[in-house]
Structure formats: C-alpha cells, structure tokens
C-alpha atoms as a PDB file:
ATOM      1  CA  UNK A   1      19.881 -22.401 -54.453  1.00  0.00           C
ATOM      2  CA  UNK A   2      23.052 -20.767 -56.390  1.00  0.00           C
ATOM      3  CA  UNK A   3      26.200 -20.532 -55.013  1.00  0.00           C
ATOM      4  CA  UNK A   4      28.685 -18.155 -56.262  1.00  0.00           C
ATOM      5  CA  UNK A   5      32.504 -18.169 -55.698  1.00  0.00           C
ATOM      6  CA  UNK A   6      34.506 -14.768 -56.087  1.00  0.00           C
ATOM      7  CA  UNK A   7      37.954 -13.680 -56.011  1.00  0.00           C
ATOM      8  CA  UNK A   8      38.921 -10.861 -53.595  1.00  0.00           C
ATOM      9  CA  UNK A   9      40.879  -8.457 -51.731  1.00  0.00           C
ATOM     10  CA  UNK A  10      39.406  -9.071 -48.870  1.00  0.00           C
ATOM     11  CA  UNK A  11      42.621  -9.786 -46.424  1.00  0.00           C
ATOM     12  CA  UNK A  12      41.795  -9.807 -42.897  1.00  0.00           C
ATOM     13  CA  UNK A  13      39.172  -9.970 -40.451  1.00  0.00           C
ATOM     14  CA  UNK A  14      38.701  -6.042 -39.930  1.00  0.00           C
ATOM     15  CA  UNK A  15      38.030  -6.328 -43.948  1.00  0.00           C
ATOM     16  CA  UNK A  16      35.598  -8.985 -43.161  1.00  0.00           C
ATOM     17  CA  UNK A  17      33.749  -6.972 -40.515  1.00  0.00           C
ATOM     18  CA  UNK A  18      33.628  -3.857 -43.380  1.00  0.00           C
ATOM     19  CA  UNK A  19      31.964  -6.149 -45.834  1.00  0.00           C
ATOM     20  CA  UNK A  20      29.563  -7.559 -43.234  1.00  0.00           C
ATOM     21  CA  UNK A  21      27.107  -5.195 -43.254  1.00  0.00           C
ATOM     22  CA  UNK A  22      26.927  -5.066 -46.881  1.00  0.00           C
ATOM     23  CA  UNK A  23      26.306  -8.855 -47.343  1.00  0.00           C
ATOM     24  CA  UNK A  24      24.184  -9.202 -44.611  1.00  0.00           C
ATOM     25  CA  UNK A  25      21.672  -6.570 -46.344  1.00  0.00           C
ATOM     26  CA  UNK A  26      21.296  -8.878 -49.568  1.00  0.00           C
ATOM     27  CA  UNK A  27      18.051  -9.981 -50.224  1.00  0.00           C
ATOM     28  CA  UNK A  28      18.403 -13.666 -51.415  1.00  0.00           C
ATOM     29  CA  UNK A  29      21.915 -14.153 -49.579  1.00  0.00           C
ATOM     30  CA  UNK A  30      21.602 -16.798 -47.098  1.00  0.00           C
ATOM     31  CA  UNK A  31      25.556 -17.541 -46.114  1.00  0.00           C
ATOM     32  CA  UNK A  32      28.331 -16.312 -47.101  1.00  0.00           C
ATOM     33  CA  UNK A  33      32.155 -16.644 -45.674  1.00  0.00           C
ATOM     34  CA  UNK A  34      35.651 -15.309 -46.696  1.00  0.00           C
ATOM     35  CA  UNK A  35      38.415 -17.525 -46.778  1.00  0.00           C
ATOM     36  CA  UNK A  36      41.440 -14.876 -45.916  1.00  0.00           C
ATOM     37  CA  UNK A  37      43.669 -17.836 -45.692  1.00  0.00           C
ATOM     38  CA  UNK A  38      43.651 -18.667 -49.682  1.00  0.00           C
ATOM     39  CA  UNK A  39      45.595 -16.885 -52.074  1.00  0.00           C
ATOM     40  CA  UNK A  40      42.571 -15.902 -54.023  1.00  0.00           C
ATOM     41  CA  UNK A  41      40.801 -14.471 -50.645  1.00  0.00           C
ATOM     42  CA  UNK A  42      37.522 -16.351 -51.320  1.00  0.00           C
ATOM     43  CA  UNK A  43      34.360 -15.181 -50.531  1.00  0.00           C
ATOM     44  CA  UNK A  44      31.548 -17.872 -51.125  1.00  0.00           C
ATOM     45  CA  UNK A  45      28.192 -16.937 -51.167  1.00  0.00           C
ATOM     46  CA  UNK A  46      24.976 -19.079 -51.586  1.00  0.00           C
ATOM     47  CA  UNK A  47      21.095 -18.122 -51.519  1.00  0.00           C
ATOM     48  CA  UNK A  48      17.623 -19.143 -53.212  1.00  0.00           C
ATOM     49  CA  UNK A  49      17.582 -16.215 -56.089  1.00  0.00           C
ATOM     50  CA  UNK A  50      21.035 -14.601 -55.851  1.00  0.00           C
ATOM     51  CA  UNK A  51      22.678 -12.728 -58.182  1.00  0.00           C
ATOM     52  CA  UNK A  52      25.632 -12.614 -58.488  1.00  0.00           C
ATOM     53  CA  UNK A  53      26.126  -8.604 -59.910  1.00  0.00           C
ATOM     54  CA  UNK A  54      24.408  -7.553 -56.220  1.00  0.00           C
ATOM     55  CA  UNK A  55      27.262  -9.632 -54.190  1.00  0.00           C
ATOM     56  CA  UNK A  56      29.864  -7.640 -56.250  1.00  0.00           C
ATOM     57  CA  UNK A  57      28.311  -4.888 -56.035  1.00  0.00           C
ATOM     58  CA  UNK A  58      27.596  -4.896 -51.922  1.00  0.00           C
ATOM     59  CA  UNK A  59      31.478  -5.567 -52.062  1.00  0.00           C
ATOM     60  CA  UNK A  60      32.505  -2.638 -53.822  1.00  0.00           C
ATOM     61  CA  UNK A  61      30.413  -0.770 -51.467  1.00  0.00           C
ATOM     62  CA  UNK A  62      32.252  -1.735 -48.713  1.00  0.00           C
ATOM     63  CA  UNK A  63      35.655  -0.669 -50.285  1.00  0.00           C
ATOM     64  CA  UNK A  64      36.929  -3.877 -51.841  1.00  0.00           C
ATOM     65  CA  UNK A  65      36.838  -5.924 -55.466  1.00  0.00           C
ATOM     66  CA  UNK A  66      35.452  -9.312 -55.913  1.00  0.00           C
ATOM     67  CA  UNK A  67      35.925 -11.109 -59.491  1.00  0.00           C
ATOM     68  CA  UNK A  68      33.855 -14.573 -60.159  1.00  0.00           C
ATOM     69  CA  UNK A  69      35.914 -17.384 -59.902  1.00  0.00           C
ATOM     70  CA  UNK A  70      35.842 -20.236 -62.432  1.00  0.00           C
ATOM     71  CA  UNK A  71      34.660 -23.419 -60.880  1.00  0.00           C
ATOM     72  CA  UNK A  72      36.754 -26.450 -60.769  1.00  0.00           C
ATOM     73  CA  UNK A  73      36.344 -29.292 -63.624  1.00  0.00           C
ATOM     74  CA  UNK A  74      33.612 -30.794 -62.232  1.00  0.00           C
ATOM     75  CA  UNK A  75      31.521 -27.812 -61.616  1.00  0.00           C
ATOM     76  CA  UNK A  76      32.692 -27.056 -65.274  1.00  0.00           C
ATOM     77  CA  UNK A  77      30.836 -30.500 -66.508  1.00  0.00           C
ATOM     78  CA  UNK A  78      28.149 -30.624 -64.471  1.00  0.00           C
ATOM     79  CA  UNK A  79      27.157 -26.786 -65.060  1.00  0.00           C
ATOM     80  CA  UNK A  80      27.827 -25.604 -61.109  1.00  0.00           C
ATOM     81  CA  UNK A  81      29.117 -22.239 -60.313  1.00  0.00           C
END
C-alpha cells in the first residue's frame, strides 16, 4: 500500500465535494481525506498501486493544485512517503 501526502488549495468543504468525484474514480485509491483545517490543506491519499501523478492529476481536474509534500524525518529515514 502507498500513501501519498500533497499540499493543496483545497479550502472548504464545497472544494471537497468538487474533488470528490475525481478521487473517487481512481483506480488504486482506496481512502483519501482533506485536512482544510492545516495550513498546507492536506489531502492524504493511500491505495495498493497508486500513483501519485493520477491523484494530482484527478485534482487539477476538479479545479484545484496539489504539490507532494515532504514527509517528516522519520518517513525521511525509513523511506515512507
């Protein structure tokens, strides 16, 4: 399973419910959640074969940016995203 951590402009939930439909399509997506409340607006997504170029891309489809986010030091020594 990979699990992928973006930053976005995602703000509120009516952004939320315009990226829905886009994530929810993903083949190989099997959660995903936006926390609006951050400052970096973070959408999380995890899934068995993900990549992470189709979750930015179903976001830009729906209107709004999402950047990978660099993990924390531990996911930077122990090779997590």
């Amino acid at each position: 399973m990979s699990t992928y951590k973006f930053k976005t402009n995602i703000n509120c939930g009516n952004c939320v419910a315009k990226v829905t439909p886009e994530l929810n399509e993903l083949q190989g997506l099997d959660e995903w959640k936006v926390d609006t409340s951050d400052k970096d607006k973070t959408l999380t997504a995890s899934g068995k074969d993900l990549d992470q170029d189709q979750v930015m891309q179903a976001v830009k489809r729906a209107g709004f940016t999402a950047t990978p986010k660099k993990g924390g030091i531990l996911n930077t020594l122990f090779g997590k995203k």
